[in-house]
Each structure stands twice: as C-alpha cells, then as structure tokens.
Protein backbone atom coordinates (compact mmCIF):
# COMPACT_ATOMS: atom_id res chain seq x y z
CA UNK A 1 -13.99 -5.27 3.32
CA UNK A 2 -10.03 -5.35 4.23
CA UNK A 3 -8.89 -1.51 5.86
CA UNK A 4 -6.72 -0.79 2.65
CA UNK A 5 -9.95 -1.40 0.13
CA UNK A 6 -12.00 0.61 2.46
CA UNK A 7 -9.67 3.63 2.48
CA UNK A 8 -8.74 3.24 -0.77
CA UNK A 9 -12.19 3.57 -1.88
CA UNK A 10 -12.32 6.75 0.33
CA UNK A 11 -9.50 8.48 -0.66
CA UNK A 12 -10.49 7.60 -4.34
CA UNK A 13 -10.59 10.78 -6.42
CA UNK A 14 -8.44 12.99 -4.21
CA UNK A 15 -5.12 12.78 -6.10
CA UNK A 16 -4.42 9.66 -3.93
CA UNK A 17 -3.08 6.05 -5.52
CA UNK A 18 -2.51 2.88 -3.73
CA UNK A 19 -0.62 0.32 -4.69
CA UNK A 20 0.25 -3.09 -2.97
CA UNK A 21 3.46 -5.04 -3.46
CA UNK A 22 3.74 -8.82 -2.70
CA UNK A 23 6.88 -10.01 -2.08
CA UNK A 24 7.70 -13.22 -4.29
CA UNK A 25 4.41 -15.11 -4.44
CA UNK A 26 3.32 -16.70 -7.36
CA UNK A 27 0.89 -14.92 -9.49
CA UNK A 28 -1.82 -17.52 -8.84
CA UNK A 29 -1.51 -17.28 -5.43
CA UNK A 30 -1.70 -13.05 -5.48
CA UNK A 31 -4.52 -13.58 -8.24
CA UNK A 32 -5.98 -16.00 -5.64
CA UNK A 33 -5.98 -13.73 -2.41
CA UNK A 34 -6.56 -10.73 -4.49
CA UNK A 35 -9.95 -11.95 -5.47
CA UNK A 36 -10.85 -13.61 -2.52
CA UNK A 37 -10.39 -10.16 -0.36
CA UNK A 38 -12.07 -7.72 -3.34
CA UNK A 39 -9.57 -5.57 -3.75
CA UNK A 40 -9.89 -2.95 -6.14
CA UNK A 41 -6.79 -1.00 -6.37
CA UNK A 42 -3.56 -2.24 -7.77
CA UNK A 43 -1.32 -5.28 -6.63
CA UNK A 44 2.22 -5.83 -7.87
CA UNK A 45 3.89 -8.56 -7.57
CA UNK A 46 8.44 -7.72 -6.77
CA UNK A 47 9.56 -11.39 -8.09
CA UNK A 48 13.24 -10.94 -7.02
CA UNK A 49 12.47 -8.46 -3.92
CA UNK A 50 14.33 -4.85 -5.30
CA UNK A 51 11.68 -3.18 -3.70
CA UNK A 52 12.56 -4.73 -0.55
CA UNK A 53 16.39 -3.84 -1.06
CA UNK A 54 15.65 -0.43 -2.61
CA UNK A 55 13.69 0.61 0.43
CA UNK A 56 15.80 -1.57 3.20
CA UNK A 57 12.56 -2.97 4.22
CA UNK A 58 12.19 -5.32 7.08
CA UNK A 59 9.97 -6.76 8.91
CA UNK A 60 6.82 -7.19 6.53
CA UNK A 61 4.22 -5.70 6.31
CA UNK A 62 5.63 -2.02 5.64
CA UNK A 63 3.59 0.81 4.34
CA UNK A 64 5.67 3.62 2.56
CA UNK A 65 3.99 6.76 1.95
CA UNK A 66 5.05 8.99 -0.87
CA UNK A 67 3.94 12.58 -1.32
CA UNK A 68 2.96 13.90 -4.55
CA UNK A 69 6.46 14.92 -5.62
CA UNK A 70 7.59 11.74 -5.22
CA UNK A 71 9.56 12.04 -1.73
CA UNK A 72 8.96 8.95 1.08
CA UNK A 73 7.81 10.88 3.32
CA UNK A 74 6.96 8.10 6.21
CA UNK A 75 7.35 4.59 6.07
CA UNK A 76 5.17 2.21 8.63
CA UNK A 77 6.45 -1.13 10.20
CA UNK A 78 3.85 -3.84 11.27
CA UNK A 79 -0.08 -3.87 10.85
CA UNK A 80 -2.11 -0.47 11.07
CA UNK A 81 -5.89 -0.12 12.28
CA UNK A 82 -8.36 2.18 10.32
CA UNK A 83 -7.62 4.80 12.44
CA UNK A 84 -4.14 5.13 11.21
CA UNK A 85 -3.94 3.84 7.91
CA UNK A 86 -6.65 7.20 7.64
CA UNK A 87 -4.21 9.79 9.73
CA UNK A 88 -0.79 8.65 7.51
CA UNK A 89 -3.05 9.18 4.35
CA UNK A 90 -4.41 12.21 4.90
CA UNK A 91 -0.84 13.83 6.11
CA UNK A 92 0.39 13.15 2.36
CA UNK A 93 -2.27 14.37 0.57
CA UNK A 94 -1.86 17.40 -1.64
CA UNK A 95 -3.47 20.65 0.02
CA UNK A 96 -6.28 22.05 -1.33
C-alpha cells in the first residue's frame, strides 16, 4: 500500500481530507494508476495546470498542507517517507 493510502487511511475520521492532483494526464491514464495503486481517497485531475500557477509550484511532486481554516500552512518539495508525510499531518490537524 503507497505511504499516502496508508496515512490516509490513518488519519481517516480525524477532521483530516486528502486529496491528490495530477497534473495534465489523461483521465485513463489517472483512472489507470489510480486503480492499479488502490487508492482510496480522492484524485483530481488540473487539465490546464492553475493549481500549479496558483500555488507557484515547481518541481513535482509538492505536498501543500492546509489547516482547517483554510490557510497553507507548509508546502513540501520532492518525495516524503512515512515518517514525514505522518509529522506534516499531524502539525495541521485541529486540536482536540
């Protein structure tokens, strides 16, 4: 199970979303990988890249995290292992 599925799933019910965005593949092919990998939690796909410009993202892959009011609060160049896909989750979360 891919390190996004597995902390989706275990984040799952604490007021946490995630949501993936590929950047201008076809839907088949997103269809295609999403299936093949399992995942579970939504995938978008940003045709014309405004999410790229809107967030003046570069390189790929980027992981923006956004609090529960809304505000990007850290946003992640490169890959991430369990470890710290876990830690930048769990700073966002709403307290308890």
């Amino acid at each position: 199970m891919p390190a996004m599925e597995r902390q989706y799933h275990q984040f799952a019910g604490e007021n946490f979303e995630m949501i993936a965005v590929n950047i201008a593949q076809s839907k088949l092919e997103v269809s295609k990988y999403v299936e093949q990998m399992g995942m579970t939690f939504p995938v978008v796909i940003d045709a014309n890249k405004s999410v790229l410009t809107a967030y003046n993202i570069t390189p790929l892959p980027t992981t923006i995290l956004i609090d529960p009011e809304g505000k990007v609060k850290r946003i992640v160049t490169g890959e991430m292992t369990n470890q710290s896909i876990e830690h930048y989750i769990e700073s966002i979360l709403p307290a308890t």
